[in-house]
PDB file of N, CA and C in Angstrom:
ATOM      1  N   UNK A   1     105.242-108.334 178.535  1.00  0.00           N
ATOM      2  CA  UNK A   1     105.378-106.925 178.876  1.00  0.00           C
ATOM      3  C   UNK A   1     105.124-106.737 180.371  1.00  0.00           C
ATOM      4  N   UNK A   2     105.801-105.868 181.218  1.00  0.00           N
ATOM      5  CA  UNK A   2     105.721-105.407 182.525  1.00  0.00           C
ATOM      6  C   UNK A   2     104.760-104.817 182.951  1.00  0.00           C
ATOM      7  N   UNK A   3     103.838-105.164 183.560  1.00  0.00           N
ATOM      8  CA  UNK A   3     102.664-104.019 184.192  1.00  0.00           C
ATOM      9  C   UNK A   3     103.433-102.934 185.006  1.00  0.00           C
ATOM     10  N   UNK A   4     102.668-101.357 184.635  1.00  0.00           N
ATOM     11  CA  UNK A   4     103.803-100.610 185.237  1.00  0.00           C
ATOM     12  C   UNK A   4     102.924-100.213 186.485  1.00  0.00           C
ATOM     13  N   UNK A   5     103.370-100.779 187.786  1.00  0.00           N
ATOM     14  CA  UNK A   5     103.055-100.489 189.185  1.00  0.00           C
ATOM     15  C   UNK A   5     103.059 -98.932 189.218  1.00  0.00           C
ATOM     16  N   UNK A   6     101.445 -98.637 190.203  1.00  0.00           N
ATOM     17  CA  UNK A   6     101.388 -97.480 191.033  1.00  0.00           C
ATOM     18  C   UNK A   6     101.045 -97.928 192.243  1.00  0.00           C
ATOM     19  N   UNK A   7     101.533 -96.388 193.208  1.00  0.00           N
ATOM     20  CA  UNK A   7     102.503 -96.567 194.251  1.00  0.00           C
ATOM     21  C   UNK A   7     101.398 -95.569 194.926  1.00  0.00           C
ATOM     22  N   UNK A   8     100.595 -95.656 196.378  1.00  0.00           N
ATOM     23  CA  UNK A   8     100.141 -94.509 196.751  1.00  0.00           C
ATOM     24  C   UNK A   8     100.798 -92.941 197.283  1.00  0.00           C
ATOM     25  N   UNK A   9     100.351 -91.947 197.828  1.00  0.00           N
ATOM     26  CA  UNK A   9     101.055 -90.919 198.436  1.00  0.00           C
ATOM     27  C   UNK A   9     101.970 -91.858 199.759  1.00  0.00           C
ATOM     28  N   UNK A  10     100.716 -92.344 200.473  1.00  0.00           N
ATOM     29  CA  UNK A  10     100.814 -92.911 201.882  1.00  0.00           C
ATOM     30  C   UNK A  10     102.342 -93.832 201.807  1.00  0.00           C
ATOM     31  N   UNK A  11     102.238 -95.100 200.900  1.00  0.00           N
ATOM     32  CA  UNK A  11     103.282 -95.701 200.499  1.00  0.00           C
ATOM     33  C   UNK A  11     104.859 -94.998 200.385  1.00  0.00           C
ATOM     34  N   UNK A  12     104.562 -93.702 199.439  1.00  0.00           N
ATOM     35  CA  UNK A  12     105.947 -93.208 199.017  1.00  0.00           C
ATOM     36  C   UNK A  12     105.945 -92.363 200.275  1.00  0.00           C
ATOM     37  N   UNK A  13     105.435 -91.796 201.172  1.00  0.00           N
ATOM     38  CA  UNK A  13     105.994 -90.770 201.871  1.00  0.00           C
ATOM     39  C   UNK A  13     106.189 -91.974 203.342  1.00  0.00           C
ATOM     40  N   UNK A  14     105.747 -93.511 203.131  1.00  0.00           N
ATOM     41  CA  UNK A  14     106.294 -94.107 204.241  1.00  0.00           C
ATOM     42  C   UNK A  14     107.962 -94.653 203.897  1.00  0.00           C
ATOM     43  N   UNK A  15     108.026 -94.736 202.391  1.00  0.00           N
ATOM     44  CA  UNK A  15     109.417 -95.277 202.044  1.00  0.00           C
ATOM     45  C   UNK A  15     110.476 -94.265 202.490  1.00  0.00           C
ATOM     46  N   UNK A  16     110.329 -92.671 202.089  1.00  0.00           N
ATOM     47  CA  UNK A  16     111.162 -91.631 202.109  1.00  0.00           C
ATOM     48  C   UNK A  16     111.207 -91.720 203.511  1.00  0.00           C
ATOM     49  N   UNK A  17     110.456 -91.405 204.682  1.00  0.00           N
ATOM     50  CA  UNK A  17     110.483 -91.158 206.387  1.00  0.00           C
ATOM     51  C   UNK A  17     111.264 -92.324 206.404  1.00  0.00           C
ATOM     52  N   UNK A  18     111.271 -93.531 206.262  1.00  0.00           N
ATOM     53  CA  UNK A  18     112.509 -94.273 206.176  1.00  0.00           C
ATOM     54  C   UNK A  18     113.635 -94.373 205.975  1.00  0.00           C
ATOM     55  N   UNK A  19     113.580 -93.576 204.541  1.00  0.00           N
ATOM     56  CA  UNK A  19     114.974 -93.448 204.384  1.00  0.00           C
ATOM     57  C   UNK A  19     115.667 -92.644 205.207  1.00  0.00           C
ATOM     58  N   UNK A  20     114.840 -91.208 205.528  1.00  0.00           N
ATOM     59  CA  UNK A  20     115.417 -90.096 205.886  1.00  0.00           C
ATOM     60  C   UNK A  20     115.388 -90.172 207.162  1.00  0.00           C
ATOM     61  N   UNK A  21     114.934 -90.929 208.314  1.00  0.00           N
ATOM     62  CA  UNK A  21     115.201 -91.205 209.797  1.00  0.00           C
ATOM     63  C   UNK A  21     116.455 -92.141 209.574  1.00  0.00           C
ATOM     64  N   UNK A  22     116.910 -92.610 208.779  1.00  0.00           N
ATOM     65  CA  UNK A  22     118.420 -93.696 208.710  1.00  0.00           C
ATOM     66  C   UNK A  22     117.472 -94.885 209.486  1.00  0.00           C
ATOM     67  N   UNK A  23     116.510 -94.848 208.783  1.00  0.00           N
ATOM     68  CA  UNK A  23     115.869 -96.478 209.745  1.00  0.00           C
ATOM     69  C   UNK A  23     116.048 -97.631 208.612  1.00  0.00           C
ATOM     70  N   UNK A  24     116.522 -97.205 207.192  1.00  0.00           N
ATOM     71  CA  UNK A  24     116.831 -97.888 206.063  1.00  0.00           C
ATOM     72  C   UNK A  24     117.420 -97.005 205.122  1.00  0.00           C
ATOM     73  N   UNK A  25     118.525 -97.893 204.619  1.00  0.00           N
ATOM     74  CA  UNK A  25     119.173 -97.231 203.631  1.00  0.00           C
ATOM     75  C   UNK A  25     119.118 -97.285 202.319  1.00  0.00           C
ATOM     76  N   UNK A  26     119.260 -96.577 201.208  1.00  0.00           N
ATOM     77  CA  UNK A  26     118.246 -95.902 200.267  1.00  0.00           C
ATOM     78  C   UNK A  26     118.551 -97.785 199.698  1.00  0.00           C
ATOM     79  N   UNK A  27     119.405 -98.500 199.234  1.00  0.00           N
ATOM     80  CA  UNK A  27     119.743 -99.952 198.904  1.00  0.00           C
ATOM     81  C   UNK A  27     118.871-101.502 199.377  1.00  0.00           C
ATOM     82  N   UNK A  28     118.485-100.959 200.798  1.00  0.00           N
ATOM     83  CA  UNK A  28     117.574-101.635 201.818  1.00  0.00           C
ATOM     84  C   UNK A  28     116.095-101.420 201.139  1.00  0.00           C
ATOM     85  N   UNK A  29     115.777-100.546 201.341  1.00  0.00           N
ATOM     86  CA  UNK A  29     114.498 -99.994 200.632  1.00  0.00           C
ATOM     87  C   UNK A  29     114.474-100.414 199.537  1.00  0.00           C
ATOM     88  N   UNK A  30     115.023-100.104 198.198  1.00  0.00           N
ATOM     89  CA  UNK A  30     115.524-100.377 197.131  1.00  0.00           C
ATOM     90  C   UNK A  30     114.888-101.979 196.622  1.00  0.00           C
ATOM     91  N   UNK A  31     115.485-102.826 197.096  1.00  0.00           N
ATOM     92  CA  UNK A  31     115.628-104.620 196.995  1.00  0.00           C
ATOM     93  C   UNK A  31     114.453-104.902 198.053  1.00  0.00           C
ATOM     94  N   UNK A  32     113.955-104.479 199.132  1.00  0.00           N
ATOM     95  CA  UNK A  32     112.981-104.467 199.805  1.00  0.00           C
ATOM     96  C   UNK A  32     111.383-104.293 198.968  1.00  0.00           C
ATOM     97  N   UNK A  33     111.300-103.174 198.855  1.00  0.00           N
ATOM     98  CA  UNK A  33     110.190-103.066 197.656  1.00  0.00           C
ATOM     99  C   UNK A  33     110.151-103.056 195.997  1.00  0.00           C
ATOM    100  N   UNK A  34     111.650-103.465 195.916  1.00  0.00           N
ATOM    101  CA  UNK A  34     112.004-103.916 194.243  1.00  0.00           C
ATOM    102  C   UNK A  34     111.404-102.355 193.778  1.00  0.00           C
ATOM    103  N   UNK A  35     112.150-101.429 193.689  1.00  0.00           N
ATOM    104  CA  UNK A  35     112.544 -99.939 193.355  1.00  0.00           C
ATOM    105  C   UNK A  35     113.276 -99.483 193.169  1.00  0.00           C
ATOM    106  N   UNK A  36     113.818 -98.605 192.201  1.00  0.00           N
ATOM    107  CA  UNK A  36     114.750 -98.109 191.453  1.00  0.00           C
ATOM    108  C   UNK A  36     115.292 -96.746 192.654  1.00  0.00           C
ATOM    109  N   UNK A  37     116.815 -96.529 192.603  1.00  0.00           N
ATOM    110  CA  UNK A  37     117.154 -95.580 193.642  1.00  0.00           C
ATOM    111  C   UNK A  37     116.715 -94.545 192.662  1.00  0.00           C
ATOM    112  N   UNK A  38     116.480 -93.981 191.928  1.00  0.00           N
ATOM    113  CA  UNK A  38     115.972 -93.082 190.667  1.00  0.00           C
ATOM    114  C   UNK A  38     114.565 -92.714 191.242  1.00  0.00           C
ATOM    115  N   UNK A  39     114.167 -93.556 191.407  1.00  0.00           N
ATOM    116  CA  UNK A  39     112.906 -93.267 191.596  1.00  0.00           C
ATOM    117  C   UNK A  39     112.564 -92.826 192.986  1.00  0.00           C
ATOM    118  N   UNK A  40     113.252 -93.786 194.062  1.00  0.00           N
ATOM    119  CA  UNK A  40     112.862 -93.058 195.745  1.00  0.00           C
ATOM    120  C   UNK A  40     113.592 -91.450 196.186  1.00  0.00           C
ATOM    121  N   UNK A  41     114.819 -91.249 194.871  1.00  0.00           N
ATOM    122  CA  UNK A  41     115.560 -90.318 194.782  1.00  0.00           C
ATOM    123  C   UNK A  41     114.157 -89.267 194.912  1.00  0.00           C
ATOM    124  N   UNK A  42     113.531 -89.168 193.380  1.00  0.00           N
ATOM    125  CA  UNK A  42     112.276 -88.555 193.037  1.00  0.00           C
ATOM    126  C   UNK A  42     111.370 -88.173 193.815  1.00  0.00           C
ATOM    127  N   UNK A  43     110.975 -88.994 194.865  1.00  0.00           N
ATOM    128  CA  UNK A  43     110.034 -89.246 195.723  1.00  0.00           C
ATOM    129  C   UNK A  43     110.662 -88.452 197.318  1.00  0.00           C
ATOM    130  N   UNK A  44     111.874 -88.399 197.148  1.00  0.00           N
ATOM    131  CA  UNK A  44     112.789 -87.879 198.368  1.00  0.00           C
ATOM    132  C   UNK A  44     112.817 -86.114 197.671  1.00  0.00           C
ATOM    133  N   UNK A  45     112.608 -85.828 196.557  1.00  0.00           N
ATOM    134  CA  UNK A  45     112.814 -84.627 196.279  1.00  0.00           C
ATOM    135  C   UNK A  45     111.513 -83.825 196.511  1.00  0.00           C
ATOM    136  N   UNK A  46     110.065 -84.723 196.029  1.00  0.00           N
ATOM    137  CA  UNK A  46     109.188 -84.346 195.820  1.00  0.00           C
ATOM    138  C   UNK A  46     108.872 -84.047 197.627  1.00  0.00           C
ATOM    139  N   UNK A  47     108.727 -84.864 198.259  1.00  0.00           N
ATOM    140  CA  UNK A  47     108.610 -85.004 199.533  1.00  0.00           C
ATOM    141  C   UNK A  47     108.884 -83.393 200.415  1.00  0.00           C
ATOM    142  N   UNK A  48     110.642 -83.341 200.178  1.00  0.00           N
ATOM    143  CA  UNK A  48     110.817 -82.245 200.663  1.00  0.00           C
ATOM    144  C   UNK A  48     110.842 -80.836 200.512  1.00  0.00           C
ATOM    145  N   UNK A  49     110.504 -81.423 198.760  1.00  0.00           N
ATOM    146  CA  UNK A  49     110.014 -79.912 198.024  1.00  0.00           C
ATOM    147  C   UNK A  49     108.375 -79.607 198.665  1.00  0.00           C
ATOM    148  N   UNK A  50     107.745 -80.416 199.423  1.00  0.00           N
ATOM    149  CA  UNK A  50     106.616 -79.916 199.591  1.00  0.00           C
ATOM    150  C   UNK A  50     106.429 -80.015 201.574  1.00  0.00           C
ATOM    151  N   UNK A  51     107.547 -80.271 201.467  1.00  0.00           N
ATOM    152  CA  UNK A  51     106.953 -80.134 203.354  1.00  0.00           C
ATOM    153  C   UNK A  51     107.157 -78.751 203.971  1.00  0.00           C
ATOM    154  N   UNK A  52     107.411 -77.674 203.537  1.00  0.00           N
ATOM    155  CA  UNK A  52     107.060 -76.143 204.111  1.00  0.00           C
ATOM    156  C   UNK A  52     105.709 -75.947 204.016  1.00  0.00           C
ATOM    157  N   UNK A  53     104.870 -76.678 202.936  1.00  0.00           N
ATOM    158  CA  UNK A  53     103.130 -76.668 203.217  1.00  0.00           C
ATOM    159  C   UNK A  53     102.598 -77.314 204.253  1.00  0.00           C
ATOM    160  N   UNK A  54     103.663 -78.111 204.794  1.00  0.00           N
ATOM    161  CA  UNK A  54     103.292 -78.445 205.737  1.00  0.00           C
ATOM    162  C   UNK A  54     102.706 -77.699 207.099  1.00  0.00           C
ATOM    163  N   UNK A  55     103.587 -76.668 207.255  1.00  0.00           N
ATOM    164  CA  UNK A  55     103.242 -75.774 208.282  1.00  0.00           C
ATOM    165  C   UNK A  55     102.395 -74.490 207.624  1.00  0.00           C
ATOM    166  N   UNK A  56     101.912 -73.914 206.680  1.00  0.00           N
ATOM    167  CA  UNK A  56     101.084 -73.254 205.901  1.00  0.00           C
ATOM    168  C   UNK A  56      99.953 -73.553 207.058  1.00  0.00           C
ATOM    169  N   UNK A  57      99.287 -72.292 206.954  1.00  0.00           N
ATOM    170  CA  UNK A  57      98.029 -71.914 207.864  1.00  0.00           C
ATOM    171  C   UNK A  57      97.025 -71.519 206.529  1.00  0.00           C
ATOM    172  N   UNK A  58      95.695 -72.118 206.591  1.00  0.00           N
ATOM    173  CA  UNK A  58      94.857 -71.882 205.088  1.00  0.00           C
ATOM    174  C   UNK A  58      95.076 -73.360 204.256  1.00  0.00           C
ATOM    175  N   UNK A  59      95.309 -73.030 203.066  1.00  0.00           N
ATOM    176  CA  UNK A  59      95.229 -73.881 202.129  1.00  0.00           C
ATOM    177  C   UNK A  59      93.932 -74.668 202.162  1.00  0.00           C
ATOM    178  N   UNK A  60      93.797 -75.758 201.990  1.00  0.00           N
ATOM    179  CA  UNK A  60      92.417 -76.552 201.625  1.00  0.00           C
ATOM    180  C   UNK A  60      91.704 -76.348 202.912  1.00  0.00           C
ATOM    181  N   UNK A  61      92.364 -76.463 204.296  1.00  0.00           N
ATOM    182  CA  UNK A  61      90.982 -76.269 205.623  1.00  0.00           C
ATOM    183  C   UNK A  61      90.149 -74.583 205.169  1.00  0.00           C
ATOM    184  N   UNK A  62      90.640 -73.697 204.417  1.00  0.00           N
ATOM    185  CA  UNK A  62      90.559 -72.762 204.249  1.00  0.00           C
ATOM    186  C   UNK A  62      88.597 -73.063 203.738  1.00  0.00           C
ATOM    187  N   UNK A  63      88.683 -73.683 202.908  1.00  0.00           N
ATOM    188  CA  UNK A  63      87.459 -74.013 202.037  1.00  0.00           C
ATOM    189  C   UNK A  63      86.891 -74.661 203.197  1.00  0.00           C
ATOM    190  N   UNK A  64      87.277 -75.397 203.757  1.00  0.00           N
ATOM    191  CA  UNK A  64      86.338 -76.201 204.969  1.00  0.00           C
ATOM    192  C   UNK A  64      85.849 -75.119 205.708  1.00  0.00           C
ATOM    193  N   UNK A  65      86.412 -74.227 205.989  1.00  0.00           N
ATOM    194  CA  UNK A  65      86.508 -73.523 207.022  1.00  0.00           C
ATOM    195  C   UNK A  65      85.236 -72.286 206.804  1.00  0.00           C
ATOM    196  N   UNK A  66      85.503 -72.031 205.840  1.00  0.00           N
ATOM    197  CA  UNK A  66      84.461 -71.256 205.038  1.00  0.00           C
ATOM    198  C   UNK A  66      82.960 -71.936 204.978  1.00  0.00           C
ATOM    199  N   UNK A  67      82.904 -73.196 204.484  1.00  0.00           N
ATOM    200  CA  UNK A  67      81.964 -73.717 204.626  1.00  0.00           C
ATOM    201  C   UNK A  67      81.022 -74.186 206.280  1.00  0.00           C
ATOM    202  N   UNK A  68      81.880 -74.135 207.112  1.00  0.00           N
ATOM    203  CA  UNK A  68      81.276 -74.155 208.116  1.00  0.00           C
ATOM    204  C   UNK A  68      81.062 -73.167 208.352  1.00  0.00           C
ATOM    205  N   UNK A  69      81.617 -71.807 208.410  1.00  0.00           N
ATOM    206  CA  UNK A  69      80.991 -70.645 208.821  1.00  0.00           C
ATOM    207  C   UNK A  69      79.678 -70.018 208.529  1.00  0.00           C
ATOM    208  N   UNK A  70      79.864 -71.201 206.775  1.00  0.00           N
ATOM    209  CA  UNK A  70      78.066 -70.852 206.060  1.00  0.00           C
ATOM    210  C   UNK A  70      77.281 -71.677 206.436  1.00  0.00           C
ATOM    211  N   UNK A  71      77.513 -72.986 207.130  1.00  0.00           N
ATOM    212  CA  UNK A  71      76.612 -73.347 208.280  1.00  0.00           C
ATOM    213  C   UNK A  71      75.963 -73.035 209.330  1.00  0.00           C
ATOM    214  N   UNK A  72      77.076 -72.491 209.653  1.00  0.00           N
ATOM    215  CA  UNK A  72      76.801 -71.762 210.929  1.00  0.00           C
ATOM    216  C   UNK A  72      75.728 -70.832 211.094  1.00  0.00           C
ATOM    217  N   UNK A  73      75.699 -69.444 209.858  1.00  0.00           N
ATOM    218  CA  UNK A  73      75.087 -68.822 209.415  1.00  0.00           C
ATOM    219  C   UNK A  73      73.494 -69.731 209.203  1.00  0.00           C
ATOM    220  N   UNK A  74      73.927 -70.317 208.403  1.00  0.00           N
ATOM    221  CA  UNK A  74      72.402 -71.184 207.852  1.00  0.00           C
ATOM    222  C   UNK A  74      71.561 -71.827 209.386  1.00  0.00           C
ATOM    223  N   UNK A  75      72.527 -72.261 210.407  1.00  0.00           N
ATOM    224  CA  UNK A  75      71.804 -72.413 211.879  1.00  0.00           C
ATOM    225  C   UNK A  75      71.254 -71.262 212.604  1.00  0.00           C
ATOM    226  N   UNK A  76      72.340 -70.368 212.684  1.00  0.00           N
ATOM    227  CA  UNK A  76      71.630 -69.414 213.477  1.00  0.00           C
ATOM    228  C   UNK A  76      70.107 -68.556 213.137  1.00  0.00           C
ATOM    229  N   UNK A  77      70.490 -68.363 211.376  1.00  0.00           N
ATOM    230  CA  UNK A  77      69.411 -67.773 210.734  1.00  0.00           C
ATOM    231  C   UNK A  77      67.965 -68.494 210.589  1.00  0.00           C
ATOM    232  N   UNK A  78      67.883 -70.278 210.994  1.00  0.00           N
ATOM    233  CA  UNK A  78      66.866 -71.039 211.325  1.00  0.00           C
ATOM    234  C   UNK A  78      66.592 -70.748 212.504  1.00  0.00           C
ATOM    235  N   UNK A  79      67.516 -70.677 213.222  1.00  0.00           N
ATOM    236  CA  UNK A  79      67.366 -70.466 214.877  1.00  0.00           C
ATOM    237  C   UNK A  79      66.323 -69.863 215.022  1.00  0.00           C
ATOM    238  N   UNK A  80      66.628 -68.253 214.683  1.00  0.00           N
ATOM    239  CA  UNK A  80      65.964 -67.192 214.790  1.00  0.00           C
ATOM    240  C   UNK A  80      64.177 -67.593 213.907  1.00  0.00           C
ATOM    241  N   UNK A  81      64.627 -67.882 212.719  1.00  0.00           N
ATOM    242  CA  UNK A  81      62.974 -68.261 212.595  1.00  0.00           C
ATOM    243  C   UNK A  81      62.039 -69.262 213.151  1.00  0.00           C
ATOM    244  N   UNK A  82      62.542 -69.912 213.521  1.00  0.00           N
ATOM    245  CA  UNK A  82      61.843 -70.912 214.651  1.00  0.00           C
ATOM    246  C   UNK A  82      61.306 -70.485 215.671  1.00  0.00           C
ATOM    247  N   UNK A  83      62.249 -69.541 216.525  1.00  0.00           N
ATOM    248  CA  UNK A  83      61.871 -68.732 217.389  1.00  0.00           C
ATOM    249  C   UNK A  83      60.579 -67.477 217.319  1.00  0.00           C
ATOM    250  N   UNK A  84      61.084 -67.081 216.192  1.00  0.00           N
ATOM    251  CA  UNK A  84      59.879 -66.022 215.548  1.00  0.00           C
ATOM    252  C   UNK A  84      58.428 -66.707 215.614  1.00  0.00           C
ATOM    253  N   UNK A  85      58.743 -68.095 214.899  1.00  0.00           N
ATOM    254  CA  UNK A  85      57.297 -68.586 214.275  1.00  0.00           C
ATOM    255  C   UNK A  85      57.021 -69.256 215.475  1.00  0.00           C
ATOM    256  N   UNK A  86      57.357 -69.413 216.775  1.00  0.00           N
ATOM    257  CA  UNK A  86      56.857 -70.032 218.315  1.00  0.00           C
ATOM    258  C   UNK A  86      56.316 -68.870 218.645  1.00  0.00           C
ATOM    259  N   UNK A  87      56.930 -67.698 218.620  1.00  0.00           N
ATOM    260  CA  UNK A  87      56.411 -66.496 219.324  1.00  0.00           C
ATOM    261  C   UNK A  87      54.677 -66.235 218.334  1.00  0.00           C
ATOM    262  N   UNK A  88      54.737 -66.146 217.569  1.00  0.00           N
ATOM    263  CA  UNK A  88      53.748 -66.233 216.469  1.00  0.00           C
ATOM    264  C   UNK A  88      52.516 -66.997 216.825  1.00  0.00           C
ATOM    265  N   UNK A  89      52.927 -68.275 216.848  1.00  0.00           N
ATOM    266  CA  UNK A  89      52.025 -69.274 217.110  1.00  0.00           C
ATOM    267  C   UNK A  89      51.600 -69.073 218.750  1.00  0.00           C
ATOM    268  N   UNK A  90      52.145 -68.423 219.407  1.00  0.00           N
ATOM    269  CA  UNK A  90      51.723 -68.406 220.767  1.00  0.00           C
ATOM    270  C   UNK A  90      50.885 -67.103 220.768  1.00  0.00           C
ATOM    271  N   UNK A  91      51.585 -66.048 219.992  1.00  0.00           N
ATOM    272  CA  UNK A  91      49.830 -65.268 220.134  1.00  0.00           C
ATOM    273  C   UNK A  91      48.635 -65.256 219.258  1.00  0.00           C
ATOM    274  N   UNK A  92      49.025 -65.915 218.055  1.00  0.00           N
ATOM    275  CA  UNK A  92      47.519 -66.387 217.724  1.00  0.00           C
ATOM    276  C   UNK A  92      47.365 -67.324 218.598  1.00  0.00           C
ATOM    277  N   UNK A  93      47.407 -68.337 219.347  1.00  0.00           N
ATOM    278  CA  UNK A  93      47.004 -69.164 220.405  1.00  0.00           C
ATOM    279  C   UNK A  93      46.048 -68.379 221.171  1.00  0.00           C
ATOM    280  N   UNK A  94      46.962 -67.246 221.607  1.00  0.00           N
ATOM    281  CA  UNK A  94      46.204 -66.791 222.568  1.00  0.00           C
ATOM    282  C   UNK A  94      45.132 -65.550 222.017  1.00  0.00           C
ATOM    283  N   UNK A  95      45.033 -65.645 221.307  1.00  0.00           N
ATOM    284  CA  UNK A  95      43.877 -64.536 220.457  1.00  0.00           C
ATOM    285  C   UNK A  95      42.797 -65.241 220.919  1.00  0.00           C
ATOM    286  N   UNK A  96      42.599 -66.456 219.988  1.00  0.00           N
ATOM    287  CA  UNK A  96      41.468 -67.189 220.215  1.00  0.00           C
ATOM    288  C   UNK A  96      40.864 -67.686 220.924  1.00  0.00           C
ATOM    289  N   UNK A  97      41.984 -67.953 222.507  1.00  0.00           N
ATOM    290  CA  UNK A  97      41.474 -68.167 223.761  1.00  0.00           C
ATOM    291  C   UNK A  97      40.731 -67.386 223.910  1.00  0.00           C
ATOM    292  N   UNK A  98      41.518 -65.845 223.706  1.00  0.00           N
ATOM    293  CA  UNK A  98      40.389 -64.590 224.288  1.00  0.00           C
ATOM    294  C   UNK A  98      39.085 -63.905 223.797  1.00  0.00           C
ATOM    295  N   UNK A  99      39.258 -64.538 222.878  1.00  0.00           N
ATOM    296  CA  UNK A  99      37.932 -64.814 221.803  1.00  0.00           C
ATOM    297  C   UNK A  99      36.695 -65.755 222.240  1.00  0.00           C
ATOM    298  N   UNK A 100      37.106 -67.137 222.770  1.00  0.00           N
ATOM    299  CA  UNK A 100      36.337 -67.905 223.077  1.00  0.00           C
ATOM    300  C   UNK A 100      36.314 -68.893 222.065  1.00  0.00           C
ATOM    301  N   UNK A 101      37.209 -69.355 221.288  1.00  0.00           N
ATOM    302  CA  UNK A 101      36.928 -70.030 220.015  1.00  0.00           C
ATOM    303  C   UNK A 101      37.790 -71.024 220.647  1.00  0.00           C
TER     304      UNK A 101
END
């Protein structure tokens, strides 16, 4: 029985940019990586059915993007208490100087 080969994204979208720059023809490719034209056909559809996401503004950085902003937040809002609790610590400091303790 045939083990049935998988193929990465990286792999199929380097076979298709091949095909589709005419740097190999779909037959070349084909006997090259022992692949069915059926299948790089597939891979040529899928490809260009999805490259207008390509230029999409959002999508997944969207979530990144978000998440750093709640970093950001989470820094500045330490910032500020750090700062608070120096100011703090510097006048009880100085209480007790003036105390004599």
């Amino acid at each position: 029985m045939k083990k049935k080969r998988k193929f990465t994204p990286g792999f199929k979208s380097q076979v298709v940019l091949q095909l589709l720059s005419g740097e190999k023809s779909m037959a070349e490719l084909c006997r090259e990586h022992q692949l069915t034209s059926q299948m790089v056909g597939n891979w040529k559809q899928q490809f260009l059915a999805a490259a207008p996401q390509a230029f999409e503004k959002g999508g997944e950085s969207s979530g990144e993007q978000e998440r750093i902003a709640e970093l950001e937040r989470m820094i500045g809002r330490l910032t500020m208490e750090l700062e608070i609790a120096k100011k703090a610590s510097s006048l009880l400091n100085g209480t007790r100087e003036r105390n004599g303790k």
